[in-house]
C-alpha atoms as a PDB file:
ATOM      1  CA  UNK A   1      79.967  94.930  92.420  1.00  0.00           C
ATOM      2  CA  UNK A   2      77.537  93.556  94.903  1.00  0.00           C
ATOM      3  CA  UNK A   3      75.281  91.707  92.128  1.00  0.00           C
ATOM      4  CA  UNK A   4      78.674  89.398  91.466  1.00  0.00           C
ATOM      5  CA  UNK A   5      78.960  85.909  92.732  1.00  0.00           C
ATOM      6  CA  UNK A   6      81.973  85.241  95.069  1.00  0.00           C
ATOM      7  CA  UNK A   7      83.466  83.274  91.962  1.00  0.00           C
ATOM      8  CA  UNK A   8      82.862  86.476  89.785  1.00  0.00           C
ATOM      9  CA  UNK A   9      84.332  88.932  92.385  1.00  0.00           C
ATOM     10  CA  UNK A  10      87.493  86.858  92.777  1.00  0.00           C
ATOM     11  CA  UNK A  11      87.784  86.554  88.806  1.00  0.00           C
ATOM     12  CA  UNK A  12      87.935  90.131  88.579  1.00  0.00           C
ATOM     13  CA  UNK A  13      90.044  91.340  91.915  1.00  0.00           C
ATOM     14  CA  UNK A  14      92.607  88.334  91.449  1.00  0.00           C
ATOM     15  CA  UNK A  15      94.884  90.241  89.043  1.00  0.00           C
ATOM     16  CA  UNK A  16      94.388  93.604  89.698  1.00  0.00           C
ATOM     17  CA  UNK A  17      95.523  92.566  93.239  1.00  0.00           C
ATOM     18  CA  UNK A  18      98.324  90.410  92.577  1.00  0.00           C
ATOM     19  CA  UNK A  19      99.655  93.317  90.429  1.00  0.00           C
ATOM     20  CA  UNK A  20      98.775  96.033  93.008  1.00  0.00           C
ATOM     21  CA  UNK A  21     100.676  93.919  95.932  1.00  0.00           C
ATOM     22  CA  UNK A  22     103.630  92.578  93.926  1.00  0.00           C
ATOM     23  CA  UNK A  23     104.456  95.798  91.893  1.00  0.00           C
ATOM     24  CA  UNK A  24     104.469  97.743  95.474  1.00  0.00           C
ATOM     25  CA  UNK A  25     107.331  95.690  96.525  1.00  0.00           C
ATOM     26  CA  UNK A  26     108.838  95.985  92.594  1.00  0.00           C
ATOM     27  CA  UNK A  27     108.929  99.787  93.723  1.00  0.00           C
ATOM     28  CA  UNK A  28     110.897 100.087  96.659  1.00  0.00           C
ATOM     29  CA  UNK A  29     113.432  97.138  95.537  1.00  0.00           C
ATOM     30  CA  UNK A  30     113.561  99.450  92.343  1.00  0.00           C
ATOM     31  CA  UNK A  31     114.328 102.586  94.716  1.00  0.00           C
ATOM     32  CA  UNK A  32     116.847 101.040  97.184  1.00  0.00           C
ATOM     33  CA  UNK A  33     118.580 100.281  94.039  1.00  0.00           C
ATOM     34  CA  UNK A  34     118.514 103.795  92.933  1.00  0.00           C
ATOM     35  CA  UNK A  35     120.253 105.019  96.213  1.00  0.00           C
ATOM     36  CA  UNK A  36     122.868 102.616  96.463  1.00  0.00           C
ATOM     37  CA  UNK A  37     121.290  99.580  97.977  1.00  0.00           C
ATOM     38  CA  UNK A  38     121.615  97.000  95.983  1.00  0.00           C
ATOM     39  CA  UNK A  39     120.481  93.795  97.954  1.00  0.00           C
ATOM     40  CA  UNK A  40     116.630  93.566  96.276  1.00  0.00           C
ATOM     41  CA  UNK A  41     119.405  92.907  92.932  1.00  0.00           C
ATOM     42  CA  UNK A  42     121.135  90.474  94.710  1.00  0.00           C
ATOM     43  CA  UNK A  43     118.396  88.280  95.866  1.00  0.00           C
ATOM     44  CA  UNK A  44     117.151  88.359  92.294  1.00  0.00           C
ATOM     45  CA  UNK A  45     113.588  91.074  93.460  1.00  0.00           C
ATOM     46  CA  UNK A  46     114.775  93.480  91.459  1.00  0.00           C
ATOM     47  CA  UNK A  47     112.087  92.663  88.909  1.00  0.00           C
ATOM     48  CA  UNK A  48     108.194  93.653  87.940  1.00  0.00           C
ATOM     49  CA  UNK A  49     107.871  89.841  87.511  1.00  0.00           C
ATOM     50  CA  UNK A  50     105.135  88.915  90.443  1.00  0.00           C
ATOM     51  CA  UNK A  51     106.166  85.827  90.683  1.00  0.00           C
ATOM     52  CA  UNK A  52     109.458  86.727  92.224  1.00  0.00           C
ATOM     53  CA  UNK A  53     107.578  88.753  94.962  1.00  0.00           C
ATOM     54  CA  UNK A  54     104.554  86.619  95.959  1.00  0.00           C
ATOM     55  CA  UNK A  55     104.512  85.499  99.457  1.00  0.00           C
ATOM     56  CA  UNK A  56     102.067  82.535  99.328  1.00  0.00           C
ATOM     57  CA  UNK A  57      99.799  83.552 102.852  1.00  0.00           C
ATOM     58  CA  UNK A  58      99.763  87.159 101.977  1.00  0.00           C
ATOM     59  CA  UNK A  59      99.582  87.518  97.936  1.00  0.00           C
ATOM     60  CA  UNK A  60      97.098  84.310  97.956  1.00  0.00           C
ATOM     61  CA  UNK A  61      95.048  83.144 100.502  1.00  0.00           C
ATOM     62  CA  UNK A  62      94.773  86.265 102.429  1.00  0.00           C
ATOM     63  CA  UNK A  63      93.688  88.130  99.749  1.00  0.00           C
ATOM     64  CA  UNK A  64      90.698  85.773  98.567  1.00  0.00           C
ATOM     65  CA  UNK A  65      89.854  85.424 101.923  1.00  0.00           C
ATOM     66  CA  UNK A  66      89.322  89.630 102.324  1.00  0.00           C
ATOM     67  CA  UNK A  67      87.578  89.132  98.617  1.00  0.00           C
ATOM     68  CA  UNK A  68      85.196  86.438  99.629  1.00  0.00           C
ATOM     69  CA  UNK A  69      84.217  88.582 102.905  1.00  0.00           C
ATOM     70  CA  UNK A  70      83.938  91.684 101.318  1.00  0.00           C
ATOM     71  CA  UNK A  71      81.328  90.224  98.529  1.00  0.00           C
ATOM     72  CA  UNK A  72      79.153  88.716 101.538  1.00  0.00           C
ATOM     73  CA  UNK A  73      78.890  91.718 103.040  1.00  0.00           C
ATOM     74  CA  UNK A  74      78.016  93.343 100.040  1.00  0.00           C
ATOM     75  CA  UNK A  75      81.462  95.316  98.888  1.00  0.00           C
ATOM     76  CA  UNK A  76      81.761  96.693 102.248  1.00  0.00           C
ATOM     77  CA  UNK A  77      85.439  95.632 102.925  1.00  0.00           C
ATOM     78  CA  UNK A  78      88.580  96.432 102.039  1.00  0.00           C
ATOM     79  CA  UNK A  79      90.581  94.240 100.133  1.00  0.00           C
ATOM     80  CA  UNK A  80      94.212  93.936 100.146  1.00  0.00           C
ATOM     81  CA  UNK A  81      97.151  91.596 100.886  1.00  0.00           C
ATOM     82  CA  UNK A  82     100.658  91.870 100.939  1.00  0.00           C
ATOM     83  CA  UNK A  83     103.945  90.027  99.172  1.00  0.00           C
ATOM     84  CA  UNK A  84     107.263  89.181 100.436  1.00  0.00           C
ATOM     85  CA  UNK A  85     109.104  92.064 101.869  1.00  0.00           C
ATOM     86  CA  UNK A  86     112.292  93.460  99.391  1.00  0.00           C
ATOM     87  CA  UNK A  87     115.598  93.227 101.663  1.00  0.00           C
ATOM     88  CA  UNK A  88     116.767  96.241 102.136  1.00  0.00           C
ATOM     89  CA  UNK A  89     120.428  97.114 103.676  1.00  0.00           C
ATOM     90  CA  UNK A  90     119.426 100.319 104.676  1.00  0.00           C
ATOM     91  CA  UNK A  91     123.906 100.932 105.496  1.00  0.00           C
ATOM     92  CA  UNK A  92     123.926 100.750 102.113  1.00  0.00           C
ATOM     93  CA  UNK A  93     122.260 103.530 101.283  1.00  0.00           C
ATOM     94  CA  UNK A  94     123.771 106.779 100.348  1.00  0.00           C
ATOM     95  CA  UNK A  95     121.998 108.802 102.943  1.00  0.00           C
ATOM     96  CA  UNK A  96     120.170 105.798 105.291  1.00  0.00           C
ATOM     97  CA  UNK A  97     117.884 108.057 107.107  1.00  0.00           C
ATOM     98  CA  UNK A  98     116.952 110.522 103.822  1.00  0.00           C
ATOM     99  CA  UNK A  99     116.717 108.257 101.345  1.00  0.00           C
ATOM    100  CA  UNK A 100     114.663 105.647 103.559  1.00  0.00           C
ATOM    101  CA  UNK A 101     111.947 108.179 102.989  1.00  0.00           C
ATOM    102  CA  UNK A 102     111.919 107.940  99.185  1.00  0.00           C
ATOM    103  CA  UNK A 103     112.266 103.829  99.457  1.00  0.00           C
ATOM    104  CA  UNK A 104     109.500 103.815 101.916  1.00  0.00           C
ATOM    105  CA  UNK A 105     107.307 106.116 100.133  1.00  0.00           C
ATOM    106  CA  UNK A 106     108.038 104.391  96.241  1.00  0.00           C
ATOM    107  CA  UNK A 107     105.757 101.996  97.323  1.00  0.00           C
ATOM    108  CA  UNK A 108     102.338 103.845  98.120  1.00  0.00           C
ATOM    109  CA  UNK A 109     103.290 105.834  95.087  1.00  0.00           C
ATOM    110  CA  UNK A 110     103.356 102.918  92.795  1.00  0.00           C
ATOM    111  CA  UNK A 111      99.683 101.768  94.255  1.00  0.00           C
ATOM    112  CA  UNK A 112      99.010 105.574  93.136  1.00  0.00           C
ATOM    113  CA  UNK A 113     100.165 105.443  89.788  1.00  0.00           C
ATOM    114  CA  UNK A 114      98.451 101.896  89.070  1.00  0.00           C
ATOM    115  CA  UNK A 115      95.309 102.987  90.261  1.00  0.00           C
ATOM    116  CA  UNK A 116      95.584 106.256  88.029  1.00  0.00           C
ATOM    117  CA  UNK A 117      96.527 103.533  84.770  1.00  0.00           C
ATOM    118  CA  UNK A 118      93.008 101.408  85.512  1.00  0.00           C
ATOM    119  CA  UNK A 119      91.157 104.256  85.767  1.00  0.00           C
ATOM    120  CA  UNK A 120      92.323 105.306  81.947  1.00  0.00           C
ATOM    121  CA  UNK A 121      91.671 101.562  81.927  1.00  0.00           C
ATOM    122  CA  UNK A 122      88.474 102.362  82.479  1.00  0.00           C
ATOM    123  CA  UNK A 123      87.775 105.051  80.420  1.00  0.00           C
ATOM    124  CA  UNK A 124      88.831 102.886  77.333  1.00  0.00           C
ATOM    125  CA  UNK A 125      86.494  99.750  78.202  1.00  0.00           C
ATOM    126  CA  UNK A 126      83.654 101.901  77.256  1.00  0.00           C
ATOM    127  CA  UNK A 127      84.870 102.181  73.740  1.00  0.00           C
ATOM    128  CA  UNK A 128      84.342  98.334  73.449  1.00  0.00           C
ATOM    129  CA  UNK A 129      81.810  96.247  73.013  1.00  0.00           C
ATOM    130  CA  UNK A 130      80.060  94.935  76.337  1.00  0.00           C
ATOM    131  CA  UNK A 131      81.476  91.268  76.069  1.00  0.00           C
ATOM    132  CA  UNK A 132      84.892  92.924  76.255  1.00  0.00           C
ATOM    133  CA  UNK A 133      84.304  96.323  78.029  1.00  0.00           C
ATOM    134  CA  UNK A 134      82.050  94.852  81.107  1.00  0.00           C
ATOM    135  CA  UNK A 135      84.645  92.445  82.472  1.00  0.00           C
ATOM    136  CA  UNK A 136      87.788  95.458  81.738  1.00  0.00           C
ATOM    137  CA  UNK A 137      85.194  97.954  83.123  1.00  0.00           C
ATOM    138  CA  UNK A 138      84.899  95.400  86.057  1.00  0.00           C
ATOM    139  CA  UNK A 139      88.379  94.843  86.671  1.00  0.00           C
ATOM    140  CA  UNK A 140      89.655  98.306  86.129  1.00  0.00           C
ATOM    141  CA  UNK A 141      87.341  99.509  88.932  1.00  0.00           C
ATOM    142  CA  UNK A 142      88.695  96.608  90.869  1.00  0.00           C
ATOM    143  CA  UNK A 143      92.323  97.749  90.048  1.00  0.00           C
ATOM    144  CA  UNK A 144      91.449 101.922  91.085  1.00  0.00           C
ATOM    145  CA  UNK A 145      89.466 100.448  94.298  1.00  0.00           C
ATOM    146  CA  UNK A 146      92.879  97.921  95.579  1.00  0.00           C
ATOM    147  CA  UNK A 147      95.744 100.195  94.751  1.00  0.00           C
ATOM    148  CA  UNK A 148      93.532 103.183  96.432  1.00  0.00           C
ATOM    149  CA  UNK A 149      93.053 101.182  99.318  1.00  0.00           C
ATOM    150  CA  UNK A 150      96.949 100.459  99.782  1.00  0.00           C
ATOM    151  CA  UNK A 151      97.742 103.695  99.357  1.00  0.00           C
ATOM    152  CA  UNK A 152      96.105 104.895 101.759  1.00  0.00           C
ATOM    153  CA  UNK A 153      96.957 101.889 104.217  1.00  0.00           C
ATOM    154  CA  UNK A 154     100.447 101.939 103.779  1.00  0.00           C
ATOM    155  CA  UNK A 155     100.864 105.763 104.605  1.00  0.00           C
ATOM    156  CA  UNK A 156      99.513 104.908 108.056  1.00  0.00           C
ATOM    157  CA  UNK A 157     102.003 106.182 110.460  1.00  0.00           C
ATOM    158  CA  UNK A 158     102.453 102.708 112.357  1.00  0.00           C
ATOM    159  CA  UNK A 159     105.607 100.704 112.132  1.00  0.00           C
ATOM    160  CA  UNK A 160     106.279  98.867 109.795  1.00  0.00           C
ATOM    161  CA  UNK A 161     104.328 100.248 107.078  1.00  0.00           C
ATOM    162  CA  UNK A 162     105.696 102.872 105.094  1.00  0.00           C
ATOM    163  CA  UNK A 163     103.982 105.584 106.953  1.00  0.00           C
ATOM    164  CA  UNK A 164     105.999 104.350 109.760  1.00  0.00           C
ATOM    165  CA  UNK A 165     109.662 104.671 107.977  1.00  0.00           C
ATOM    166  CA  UNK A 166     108.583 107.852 106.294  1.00  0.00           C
ATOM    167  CA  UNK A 167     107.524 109.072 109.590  1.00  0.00           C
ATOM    168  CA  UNK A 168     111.116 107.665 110.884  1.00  0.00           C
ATOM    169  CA  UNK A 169     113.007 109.469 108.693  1.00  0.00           C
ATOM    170  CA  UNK A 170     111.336 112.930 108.735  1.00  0.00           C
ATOM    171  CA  UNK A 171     111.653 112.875 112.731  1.00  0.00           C
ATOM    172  CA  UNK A 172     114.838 114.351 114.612  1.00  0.00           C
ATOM    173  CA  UNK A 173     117.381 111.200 115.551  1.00  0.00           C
ATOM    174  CA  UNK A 174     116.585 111.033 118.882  1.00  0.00           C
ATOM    175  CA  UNK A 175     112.634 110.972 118.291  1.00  0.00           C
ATOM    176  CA  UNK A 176     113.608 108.516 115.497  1.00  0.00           C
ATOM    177  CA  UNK A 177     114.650 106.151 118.069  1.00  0.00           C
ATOM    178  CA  UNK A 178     112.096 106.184 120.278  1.00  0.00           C
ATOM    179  CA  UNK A 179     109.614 105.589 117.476  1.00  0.00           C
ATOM    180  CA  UNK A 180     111.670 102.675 116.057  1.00  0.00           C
ATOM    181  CA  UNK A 181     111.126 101.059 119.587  1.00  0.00           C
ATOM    182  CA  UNK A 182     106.897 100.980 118.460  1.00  0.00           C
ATOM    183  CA  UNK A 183     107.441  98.735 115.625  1.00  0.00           C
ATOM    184  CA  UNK A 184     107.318  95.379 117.881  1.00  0.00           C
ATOM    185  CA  UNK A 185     103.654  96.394 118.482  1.00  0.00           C
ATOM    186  CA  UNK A 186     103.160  97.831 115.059  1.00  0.00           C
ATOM    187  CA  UNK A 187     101.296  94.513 113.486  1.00  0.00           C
ATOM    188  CA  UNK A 188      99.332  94.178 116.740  1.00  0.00           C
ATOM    189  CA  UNK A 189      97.720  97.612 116.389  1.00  0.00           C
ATOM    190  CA  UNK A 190      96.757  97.037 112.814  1.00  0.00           C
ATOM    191  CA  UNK A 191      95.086  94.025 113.734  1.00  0.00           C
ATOM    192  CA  UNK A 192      93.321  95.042 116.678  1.00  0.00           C
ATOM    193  CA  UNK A 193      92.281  97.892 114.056  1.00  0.00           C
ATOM    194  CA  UNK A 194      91.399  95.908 111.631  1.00  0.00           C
ATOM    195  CA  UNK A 195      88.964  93.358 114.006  1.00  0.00           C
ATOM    196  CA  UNK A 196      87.424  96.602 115.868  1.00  0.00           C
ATOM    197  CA  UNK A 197      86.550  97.978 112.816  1.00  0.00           C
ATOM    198  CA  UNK A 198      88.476 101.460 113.452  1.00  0.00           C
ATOM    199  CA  UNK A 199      90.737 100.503 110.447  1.00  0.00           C
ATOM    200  CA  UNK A 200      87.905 101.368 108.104  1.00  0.00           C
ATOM    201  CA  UNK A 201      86.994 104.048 110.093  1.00  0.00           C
ATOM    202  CA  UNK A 202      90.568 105.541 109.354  1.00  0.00           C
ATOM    203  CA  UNK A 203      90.762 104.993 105.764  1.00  0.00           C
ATOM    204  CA  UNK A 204      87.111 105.885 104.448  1.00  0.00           C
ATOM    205  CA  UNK A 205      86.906 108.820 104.750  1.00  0.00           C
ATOM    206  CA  UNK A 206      90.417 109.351 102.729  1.00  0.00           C
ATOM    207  CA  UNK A 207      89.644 106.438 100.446  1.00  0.00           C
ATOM    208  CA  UNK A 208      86.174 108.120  99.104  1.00  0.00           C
ATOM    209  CA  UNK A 209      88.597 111.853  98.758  1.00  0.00           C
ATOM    210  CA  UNK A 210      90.766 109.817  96.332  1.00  0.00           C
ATOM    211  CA  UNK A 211      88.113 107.857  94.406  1.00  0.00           C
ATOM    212  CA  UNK A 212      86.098 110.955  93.903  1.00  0.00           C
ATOM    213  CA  UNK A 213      89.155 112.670  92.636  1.00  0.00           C
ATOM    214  CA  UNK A 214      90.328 109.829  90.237  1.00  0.00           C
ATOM    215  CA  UNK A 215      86.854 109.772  88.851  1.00  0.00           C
ATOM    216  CA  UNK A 216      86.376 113.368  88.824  1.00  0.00           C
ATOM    217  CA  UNK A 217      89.550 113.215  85.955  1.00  0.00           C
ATOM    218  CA  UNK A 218      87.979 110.564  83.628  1.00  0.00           C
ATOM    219  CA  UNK A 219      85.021 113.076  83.271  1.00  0.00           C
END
C-alpha cells in the first residue's frame, strides 16, 4: 500500500483497526463472563459494540499516528493501538489462575479469527467489480495485516499483555509471583522496544510465518 496517500491509508486501516482493537477487548470481557466473572457485564463491556470499548488516546489518535508513520516510511511499520481495558475480578473466577489463561489468551485469538474473516474478505473482493473490490481488497489486507500484528504482539511474554498472564498462569505459584512483580516495568520494556527498533525485530519474522500461511489458504 505504499502508492496510497496518508488520507487513503487512514481511509482504509481506520475500521479494520477500530474493529481489530475493540473486538479484542469484546473477547476477553466475553470470556471472564464465561468463567464466572461477571464485572465486564456489570460495567456495561460486555458487548461487540466498539463504542463501548474505545479508549480515546489508544483506539484514536495513537493509531493514526502509527498509520501516518508507517505510510511515510513506505508500509514499514506496524500499526496497532489499543482500547480500554475490560475489568476483570479475577476472585471471581471459577479457577483464577486456570481460567486467567483462557481470558488472557481470548483476546489474541479473536485478532486470529478476524484476520482469518478479511482474508475470505479478500478472496470475495475479487469477484467484484474494481470500484467495489479495490477499496474491500484494500481494506481486507489492512484487516489480515492489524489483527496479525496484535496477535502476535499480545502473545509477547511481558506483563501486562496477554503473553504475560498466560505466561502467569502456566508457571508454578511461587514463579507466578515473582513474575507478577515484572509487570511495573512491563510498559517500559515495550517502549524502549518499540523506539530501539527490537520490537519489529521480534515480531517479523513471526508476522511474515502467519501472513504467508493465511495467504497460502486463499490459494
Amino acid at each position: 500500500m505504499s502508492n496510497l496517500s496518508v488520507i487513503q491509508t487512514i481511509a482504509v486501516y481506520i475500521i479494520p483497526l477500530i474493529f481489530a482493537i475493540t473486538l479484542h477487548e469484546a473477547a476477553h470481557a466475553y470470556a471472564a463472563n464465561k468463567y464466572g466473572d461477571n464485572t465486564a457485564k456489570m460495567y456495561g463491556r460486555l458487548s461487540l459494540n466498539p463504542m463501548v470499548h474505545i479508549e480515546p488516546f489508544g483506539t484514536i489518535i495513537f493509531p493514526l499516528i502509527s498509520i501516518v508513520l508507517s505510510a511515510m516510511s513506505g508500509g514499514l511499520g506496524f500499526i496497532f493501538g489499543w482500547a480500554k481495558p475490560v475489568p476483570i475480578n479475577y476472585s471471581k473466577l471459577h479457577n483464577p489462575k486456570r481460567d486467567l489463561l483462557w481470558v488472557a489468551l481470548a483476546g489474541p485469538l479473536a485478532n486470529l479469527a478476524m484476520a482469518l474473516i478479511w482474508a475470505l474478505i479478500l478472496k470475495a473482493s475479487f469477484l467484484l467489480s474494481s470500484y467495489f473490490g479495490v477499496p474491500l481488497y484494500l481494506m481486507a489486507q489492512a484487516g489480515i495485516s492489524i489483527n496479525v500484528s496484535l496477535f502476535i504482539l499480545n502473545l509477547l511474554p511481558v506483563l501486562p499483555l496477554d503473553g504475560g498472564r498466560i505466561l502467569f498462569s502456566l508457571l508454578p505459584i511461587k514463579q507466578a509471583q515473582s513474575y507478577a512483580k515484572t509487570e511495573q516495568y512491563g510498559m517500559w520494556i515495550l517502549m524502549a522496544l518499540l523506539l530501539l527498533g527490537g520490537l519489529n525485530l521480534i515480531m517479523r519474522p513471526f508476522y511474515s510465518a502467519i501472513m504467508n500461511i493465511i495467504f497460502s489458504l486463499l490459494n
